[in-house]
C-alpha atoms as a PDB file:
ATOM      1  CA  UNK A   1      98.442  37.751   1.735  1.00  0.00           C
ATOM      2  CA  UNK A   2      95.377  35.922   2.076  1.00  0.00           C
ATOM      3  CA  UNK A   3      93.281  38.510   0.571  1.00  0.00           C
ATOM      4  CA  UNK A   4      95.581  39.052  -2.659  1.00  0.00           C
ATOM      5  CA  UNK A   5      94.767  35.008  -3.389  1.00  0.00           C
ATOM      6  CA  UNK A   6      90.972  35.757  -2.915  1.00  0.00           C
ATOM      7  CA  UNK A   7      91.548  38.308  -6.047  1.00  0.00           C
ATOM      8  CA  UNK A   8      94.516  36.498  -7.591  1.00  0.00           C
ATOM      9  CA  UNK A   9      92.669  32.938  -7.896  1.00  0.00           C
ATOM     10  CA  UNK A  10      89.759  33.985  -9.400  1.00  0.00           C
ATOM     11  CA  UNK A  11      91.574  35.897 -11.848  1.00  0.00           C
ATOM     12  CA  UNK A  12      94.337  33.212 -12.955  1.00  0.00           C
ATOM     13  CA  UNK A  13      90.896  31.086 -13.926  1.00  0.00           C
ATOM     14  CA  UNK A  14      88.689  34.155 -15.749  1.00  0.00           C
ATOM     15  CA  UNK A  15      91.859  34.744 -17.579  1.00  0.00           C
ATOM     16  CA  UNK A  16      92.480  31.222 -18.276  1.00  0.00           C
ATOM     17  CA  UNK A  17      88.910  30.903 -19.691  1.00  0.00           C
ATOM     18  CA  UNK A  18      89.328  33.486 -21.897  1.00  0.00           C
ATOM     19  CA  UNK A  19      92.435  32.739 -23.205  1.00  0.00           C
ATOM     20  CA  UNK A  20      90.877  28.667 -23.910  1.00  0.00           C
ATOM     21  CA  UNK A  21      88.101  30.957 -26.101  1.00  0.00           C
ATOM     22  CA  UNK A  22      89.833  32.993 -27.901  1.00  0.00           C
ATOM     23  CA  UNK A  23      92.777  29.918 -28.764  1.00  0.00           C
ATOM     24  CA  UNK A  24      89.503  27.889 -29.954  1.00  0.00           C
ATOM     25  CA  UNK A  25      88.126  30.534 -31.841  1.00  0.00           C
ATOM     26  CA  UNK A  26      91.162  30.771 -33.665  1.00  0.00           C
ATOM     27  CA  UNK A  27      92.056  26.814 -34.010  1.00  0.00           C
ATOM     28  CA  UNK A  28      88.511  25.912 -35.220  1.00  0.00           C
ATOM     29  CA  UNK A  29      88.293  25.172 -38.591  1.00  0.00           C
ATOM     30  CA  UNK A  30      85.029  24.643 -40.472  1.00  0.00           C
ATOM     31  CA  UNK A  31      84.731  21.866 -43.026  1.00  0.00           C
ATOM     32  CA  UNK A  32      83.157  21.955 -46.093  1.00  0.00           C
ATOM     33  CA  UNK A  33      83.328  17.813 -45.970  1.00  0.00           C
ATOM     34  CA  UNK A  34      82.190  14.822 -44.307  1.00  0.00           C
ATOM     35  CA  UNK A  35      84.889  12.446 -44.488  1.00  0.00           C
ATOM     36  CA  UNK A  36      84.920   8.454 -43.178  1.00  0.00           C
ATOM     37  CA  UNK A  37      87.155   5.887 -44.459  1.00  0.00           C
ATOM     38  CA  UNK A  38      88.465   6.521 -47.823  1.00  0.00           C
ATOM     39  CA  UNK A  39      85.430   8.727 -49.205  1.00  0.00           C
ATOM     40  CA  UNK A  40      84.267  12.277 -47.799  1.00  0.00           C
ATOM     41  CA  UNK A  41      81.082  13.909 -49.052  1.00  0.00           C
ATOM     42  CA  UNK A  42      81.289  17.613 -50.521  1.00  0.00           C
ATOM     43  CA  UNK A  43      79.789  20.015 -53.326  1.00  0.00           C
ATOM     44  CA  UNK A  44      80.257  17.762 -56.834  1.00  0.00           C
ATOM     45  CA  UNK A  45      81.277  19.118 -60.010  1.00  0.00           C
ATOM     46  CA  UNK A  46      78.305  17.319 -61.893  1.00  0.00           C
ATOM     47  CA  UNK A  47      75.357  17.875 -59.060  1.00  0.00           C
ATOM     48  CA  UNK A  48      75.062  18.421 -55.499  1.00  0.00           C
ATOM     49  CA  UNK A  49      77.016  16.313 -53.057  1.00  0.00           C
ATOM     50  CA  UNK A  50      78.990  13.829 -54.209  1.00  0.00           C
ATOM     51  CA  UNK A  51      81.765  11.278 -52.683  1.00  0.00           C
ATOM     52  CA  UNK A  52      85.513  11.865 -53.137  1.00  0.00           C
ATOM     53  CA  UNK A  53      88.612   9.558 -52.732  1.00  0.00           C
ATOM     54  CA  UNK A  54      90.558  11.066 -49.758  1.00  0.00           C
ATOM     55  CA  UNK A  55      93.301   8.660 -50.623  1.00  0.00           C
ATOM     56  CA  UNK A  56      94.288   6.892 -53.486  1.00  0.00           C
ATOM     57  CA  UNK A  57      92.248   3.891 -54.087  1.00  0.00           C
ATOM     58  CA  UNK A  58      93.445   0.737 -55.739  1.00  0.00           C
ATOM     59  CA  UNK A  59      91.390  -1.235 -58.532  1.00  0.00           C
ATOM     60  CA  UNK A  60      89.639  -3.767 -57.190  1.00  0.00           C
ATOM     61  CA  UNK A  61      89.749  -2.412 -53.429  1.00  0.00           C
ATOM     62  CA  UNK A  62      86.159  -2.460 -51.474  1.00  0.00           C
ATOM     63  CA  UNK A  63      85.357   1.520 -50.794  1.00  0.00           C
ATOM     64  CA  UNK A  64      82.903   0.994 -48.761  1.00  0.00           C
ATOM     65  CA  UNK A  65      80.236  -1.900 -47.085  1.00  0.00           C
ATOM     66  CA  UNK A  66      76.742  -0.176 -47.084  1.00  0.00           C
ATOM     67  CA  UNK A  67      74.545  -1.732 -44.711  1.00  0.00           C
ATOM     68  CA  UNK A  68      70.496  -1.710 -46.120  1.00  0.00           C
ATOM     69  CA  UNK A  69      67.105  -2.028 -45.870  1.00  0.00           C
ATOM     70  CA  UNK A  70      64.550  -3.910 -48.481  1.00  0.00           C
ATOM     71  CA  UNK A  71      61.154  -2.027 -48.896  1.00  0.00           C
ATOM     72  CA  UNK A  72      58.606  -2.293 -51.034  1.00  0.00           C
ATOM     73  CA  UNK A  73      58.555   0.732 -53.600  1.00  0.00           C
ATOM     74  CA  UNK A  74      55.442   1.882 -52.160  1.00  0.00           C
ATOM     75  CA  UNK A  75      57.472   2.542 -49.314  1.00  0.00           C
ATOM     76  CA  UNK A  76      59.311   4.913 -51.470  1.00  0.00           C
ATOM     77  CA  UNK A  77      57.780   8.361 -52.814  1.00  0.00           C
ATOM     78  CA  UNK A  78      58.949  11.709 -53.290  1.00  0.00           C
ATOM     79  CA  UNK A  79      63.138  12.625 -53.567  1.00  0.00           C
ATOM     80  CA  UNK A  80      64.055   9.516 -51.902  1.00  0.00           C
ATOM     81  CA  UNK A  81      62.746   7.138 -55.472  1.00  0.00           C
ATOM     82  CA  UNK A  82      65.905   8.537 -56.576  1.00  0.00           C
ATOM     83  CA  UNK A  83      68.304   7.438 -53.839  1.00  0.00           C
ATOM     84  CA  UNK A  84      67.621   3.775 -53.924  1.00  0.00           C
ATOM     85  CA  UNK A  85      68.931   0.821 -55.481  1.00  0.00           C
ATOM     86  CA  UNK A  86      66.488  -2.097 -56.887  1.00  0.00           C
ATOM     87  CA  UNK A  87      65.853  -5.126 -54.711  1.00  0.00           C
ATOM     88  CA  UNK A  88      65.761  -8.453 -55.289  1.00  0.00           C
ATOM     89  CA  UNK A  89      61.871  -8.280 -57.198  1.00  0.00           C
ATOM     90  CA  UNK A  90      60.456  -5.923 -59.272  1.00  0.00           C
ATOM     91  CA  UNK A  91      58.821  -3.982 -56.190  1.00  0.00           C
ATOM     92  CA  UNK A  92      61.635  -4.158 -54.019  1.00  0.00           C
ATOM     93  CA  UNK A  93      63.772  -1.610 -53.503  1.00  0.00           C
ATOM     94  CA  UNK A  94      67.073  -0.946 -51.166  1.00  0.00           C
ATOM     95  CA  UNK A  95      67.827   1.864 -48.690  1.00  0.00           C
ATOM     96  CA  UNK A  96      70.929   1.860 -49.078  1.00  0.00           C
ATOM     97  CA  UNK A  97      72.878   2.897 -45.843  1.00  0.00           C
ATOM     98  CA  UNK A  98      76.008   5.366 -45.498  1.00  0.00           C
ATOM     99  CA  UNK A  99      77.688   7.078 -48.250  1.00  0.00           C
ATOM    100  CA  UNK A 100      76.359   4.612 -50.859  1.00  0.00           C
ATOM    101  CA  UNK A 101      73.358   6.973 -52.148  1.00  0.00           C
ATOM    102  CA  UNK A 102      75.368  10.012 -52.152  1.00  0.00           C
ATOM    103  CA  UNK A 103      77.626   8.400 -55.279  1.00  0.00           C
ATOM    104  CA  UNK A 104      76.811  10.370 -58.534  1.00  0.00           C
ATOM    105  CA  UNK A 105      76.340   8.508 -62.149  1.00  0.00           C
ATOM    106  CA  UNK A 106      78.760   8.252 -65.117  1.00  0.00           C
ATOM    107  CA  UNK A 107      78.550   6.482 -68.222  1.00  0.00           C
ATOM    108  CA  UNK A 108      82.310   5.280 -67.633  1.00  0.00           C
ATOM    109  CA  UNK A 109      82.561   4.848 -63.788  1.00  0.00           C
ATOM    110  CA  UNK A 110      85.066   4.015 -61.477  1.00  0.00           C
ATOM    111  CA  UNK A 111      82.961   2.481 -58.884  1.00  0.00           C
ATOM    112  CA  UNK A 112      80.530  -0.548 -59.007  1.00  0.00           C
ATOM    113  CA  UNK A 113      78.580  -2.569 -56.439  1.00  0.00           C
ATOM    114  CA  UNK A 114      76.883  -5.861 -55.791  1.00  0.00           C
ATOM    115  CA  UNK A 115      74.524  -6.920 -53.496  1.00  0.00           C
ATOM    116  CA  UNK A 116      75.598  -9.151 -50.446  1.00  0.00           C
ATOM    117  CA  UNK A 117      73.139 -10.928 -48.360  1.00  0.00           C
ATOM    118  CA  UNK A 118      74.462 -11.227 -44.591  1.00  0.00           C
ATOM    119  CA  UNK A 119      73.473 -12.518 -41.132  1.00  0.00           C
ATOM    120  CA  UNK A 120      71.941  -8.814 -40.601  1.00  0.00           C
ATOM    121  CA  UNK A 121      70.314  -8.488 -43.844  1.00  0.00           C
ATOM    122  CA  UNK A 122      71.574  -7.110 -47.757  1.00  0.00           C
ATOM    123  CA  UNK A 123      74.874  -4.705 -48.199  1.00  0.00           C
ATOM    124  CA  UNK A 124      75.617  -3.334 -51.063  1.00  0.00           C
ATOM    125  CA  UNK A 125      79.287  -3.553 -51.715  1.00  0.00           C
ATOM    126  CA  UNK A 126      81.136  -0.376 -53.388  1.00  0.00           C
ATOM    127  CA  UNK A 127      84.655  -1.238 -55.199  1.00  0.00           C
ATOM    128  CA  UNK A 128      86.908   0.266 -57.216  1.00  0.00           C
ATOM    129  CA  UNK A 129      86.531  -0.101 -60.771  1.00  0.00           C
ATOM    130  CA  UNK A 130      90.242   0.578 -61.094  1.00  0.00           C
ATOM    131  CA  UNK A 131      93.170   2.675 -59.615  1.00  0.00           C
ATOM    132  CA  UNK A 132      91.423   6.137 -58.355  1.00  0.00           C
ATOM    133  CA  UNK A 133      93.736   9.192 -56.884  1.00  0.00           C
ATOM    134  CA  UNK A 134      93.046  11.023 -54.290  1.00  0.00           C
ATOM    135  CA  UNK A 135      90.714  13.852 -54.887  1.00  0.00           C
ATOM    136  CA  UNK A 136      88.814  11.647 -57.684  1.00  0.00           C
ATOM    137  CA  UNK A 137      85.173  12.030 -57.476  1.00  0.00           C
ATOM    138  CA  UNK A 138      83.504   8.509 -57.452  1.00  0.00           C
ATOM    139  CA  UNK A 139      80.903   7.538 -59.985  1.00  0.00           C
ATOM    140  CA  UNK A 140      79.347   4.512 -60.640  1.00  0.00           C
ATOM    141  CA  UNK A 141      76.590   4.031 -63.053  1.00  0.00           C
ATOM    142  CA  UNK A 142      72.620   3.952 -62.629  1.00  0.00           C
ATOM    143  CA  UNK A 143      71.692   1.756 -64.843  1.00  0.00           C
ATOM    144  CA  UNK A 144      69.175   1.863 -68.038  1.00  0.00           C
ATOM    145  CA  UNK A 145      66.458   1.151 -65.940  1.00  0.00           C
ATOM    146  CA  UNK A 146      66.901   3.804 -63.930  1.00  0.00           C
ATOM    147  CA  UNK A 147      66.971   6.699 -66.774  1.00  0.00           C
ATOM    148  CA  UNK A 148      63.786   4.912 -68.306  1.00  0.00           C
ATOM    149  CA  UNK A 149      61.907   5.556 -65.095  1.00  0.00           C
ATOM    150  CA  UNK A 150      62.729   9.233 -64.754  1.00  0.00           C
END
């Protein structure tokens, strides 16, 4: 008896291993998205990534509180000049924190933000323009300023 639970033991848990592998094979899912709160990031239908409504969003309604940090724009060079917002001077610009530079531009947006000064430094605040669905890709716009510079 004893030595059929010397084989028996060790075979219950190689069996048990490979059963957990092949069930989490099967259950894992790849995502295409990166999802937090009530925006996830995937492929946009006007360029690159771009931020979606996962639910539906009412007008008004803050999307989403992006912490940031003020630089100067020589800070600022290459791809990333076209990620930030402008500061509070002409030189200054804003990192802007979590999914707020990944919003794309439109002429008649459904987003807007303002700057917020806090106890840990500037957010930029992203609310709904008016009632989005889910499945809406958000937009807000750049600004004059910003097409004049590019």
């Amino acid at each position: 008896m004893d030595n059929n639970l010397i084989v028996i033991i060790p075979a219950l848990l190689v069996s048990g291993i490979l059963l957990g592998i092949v069930i989490g094979i099967f259950l894992h899912k790849k995502s295409s998205s990166i999802k937090r709160g009530a925006v996830a990031i995937k492929a946009s239908t006007i360029s690159g990534r771009g931020a979606f409504a996962t639910e539906n969003i009412k007008d008004g309604a803050i999307i989403e509180r992006c912490p940031a940090l003020e630089v100067t724009n020589r800070d600022i060079g290459g791809e990333l000049v076209n990620y930030v917002f402008y500061g509070n001077s002409e030189t200054a610009r804003l990192v802007v924190m979590g999914y707020g530079m990944l919003f794309n531009h439109s002429s008649t947006p459904n987003v807007a933000y303002y700057r917020e000064d806090t106890e840990l430094g500037p957010e930029m605040i992203l609310y709904a323009l008016r009632n989005i669905r889910k499945g809406e890709e958000l937009f807000y716009n750049y600004g004059d300023d910003w097409w004049t510079t590019r």
